[in-house]
C-alpha atoms as a PDB file:
ATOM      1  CA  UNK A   1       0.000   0.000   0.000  1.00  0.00           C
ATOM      2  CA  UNK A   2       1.568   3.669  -1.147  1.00  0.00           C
ATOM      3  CA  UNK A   3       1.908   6.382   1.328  1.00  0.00           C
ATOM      4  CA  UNK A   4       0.209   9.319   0.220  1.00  0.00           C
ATOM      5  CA  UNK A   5       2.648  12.421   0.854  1.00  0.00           C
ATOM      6  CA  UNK A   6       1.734  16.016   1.761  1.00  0.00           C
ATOM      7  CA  UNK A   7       2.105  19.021   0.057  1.00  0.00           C
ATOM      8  CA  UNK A   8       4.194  21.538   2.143  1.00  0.00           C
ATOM      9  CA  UNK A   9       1.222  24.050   2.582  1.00  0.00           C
ATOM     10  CA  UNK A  10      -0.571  20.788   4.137  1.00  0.00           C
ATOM     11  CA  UNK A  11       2.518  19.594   6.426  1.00  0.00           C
ATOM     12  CA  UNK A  12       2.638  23.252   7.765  1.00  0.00           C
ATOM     13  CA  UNK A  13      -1.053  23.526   8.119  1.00  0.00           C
ATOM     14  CA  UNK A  14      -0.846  19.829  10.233  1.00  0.00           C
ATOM     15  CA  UNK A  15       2.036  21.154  12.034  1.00  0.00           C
ATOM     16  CA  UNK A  16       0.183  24.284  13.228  1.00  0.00           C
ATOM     17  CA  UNK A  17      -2.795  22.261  14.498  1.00  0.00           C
ATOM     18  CA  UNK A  18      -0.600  19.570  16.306  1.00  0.00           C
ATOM     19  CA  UNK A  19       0.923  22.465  18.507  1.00  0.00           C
ATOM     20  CA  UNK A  20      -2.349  24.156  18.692  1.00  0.00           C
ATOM     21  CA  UNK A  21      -3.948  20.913  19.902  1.00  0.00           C
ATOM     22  CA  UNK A  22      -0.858  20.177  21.974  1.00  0.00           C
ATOM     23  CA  UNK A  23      -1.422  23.640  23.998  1.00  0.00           C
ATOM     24  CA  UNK A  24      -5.353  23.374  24.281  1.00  0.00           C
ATOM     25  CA  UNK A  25      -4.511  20.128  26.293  1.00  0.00           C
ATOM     26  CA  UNK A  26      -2.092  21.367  28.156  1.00  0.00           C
ATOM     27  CA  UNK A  27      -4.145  24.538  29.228  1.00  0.00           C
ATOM     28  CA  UNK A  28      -7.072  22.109  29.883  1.00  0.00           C
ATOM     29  CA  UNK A  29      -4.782  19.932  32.153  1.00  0.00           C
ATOM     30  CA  UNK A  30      -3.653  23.367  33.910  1.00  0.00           C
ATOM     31  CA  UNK A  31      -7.368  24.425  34.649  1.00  0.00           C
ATOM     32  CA  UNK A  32      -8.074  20.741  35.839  1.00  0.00           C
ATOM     33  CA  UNK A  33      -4.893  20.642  37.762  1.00  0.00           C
ATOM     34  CA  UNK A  34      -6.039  24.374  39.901  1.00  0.00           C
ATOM     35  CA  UNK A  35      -9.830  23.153  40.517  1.00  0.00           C
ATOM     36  CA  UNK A  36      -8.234  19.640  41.891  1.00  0.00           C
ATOM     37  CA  UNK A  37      -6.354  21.743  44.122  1.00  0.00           C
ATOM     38  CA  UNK A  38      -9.085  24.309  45.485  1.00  0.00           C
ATOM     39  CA  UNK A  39     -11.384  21.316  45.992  1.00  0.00           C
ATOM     40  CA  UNK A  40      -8.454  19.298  48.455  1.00  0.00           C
ATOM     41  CA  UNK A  41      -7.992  22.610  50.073  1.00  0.00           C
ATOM     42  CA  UNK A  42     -11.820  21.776  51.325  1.00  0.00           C
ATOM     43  CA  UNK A  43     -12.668  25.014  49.009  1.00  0.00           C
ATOM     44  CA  UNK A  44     -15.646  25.012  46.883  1.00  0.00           C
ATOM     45  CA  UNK A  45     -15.407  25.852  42.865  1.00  0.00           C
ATOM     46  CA  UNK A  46     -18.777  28.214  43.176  1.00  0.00           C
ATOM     47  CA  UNK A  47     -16.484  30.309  45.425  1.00  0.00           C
ATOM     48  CA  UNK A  48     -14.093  31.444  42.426  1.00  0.00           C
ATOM     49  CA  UNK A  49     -15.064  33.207  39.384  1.00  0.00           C
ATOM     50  CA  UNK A  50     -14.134  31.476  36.028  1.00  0.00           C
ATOM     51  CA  UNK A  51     -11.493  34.242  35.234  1.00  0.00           C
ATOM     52  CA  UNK A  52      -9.935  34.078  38.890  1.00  0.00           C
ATOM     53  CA  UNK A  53      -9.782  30.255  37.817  1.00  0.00           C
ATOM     54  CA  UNK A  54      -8.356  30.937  34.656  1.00  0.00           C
ATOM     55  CA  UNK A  55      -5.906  33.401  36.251  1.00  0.00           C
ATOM     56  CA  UNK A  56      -4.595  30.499  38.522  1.00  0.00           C
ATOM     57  CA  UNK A  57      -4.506  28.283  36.178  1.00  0.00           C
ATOM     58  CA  UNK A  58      -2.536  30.221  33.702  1.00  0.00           C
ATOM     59  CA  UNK A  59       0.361  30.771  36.452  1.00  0.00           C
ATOM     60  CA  UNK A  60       0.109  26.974  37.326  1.00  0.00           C
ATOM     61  CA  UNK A  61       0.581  26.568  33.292  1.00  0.00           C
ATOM     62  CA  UNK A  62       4.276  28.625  33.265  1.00  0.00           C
ATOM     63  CA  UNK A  63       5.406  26.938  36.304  1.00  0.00           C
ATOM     64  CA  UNK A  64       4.337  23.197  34.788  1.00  0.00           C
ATOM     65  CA  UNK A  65       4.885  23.974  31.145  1.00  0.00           C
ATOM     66  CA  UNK A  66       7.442  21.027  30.490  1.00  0.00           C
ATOM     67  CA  UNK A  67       5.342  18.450  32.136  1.00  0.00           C
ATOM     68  CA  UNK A  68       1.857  19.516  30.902  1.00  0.00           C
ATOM     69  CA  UNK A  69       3.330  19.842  26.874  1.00  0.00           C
ATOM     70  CA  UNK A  70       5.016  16.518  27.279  1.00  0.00           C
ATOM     71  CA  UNK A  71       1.897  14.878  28.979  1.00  0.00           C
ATOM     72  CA  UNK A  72      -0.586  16.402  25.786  1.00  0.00           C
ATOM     73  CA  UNK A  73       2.379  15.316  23.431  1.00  0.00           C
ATOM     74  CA  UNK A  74       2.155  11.727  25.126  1.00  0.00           C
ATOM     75  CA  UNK A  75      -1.880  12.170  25.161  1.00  0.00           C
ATOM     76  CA  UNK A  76      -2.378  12.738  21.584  1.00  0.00           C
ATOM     77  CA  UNK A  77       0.388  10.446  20.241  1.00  0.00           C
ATOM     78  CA  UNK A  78      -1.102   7.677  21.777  1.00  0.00           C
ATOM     79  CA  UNK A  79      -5.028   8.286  22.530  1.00  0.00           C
ATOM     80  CA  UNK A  80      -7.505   6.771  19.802  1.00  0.00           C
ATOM     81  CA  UNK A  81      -9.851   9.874  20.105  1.00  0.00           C
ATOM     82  CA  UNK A  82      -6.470  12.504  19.479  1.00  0.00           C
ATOM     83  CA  UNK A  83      -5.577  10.867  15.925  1.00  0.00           C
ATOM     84  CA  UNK A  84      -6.806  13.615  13.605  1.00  0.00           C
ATOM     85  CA  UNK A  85      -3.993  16.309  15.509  1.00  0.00           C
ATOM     86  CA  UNK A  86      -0.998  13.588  15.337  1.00  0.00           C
ATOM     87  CA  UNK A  87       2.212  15.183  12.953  1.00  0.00           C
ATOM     88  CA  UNK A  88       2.587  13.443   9.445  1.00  0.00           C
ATOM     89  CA  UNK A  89       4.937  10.560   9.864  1.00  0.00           C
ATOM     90  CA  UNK A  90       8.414  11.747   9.736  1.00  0.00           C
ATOM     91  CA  UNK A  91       7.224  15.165  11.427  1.00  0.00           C
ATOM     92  CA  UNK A  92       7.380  13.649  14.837  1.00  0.00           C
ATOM     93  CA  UNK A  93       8.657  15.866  17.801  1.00  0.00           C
ATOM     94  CA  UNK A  94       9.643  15.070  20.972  1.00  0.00           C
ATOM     95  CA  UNK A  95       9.523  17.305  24.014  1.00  0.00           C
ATOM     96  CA  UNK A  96      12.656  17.157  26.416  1.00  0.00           C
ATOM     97  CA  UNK A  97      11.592  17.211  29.810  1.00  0.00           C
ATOM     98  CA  UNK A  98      15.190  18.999  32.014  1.00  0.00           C
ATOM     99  CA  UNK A  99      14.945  17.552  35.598  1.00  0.00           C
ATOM    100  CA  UNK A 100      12.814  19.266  38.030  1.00  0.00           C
ATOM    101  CA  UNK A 101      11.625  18.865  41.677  1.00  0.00           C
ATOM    102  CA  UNK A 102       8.611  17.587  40.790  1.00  0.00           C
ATOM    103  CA  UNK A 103       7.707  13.975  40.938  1.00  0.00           C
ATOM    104  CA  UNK A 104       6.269  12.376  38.302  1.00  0.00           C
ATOM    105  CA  UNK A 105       3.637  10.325  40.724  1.00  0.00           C
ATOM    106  CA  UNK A 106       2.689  14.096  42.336  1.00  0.00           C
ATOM    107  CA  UNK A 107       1.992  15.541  38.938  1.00  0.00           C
ATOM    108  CA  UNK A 108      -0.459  12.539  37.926  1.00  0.00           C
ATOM    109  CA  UNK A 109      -2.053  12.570  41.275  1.00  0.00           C
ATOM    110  CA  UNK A 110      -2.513  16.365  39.817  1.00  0.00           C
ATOM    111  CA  UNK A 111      -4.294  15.393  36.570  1.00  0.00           C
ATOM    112  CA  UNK A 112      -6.715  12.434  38.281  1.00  0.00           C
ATOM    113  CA  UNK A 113     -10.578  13.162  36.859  1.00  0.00           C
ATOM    114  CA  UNK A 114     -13.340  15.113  38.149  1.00  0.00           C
END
């Protein structure tokens, strides 16, 4: 079976929605990450406005940026539902992750679900 190859226009275009879809994720993980915390702080989500959220969620996003791009990276190379935002083959990028304080079972206790 022949591979069909992409134009350039259409490997930049998939390229652009890959990272797109790779921040969303991460973002979405951030928010997740700040209402997990409020709630085990015995603090209820009604309390905070959606833009005080999004405010906290945003910092927790620059302080977590390595892990939460490498965990949507991992997410959407490997998820069913993520296929349509995977790079062209050959286009594959990998996120280094430098060494940090954080561990990785206290930043998946951070991402459990609602």
């Amino acid at each position: 079976m022949a591979t069909q190859s992409l134009s350039p226009n259409r490997i930049a275009q998939k390229l652009r929605e890959h990272r797109h879809a790779v921040i969303v994720l991460a973002h979405q993980s951030a928010r997740k990450a700040i209402k997990a915390q409020l709630r085990a702080e015995g603090l209820k989500l009604s309390q905070f406005s959606a833009k005080d959220i999004s405010i906290r969620a945003e910092a927790w996003f620059d302080v977590h940026r390595q892990e939460l791009i490498a965990e949507a990276e991992n997410a959407i190379a490997t998820w069913p539902g993520f296929e349509r935002w995977r790079l062209p083959p050959g286009h594959e990028m990998f996120v280094k992750i430098p060494e940090t304080e954080h561990s990785s079972s206290a930043i998946k206790g951070q991402f459990s679900n609602d």
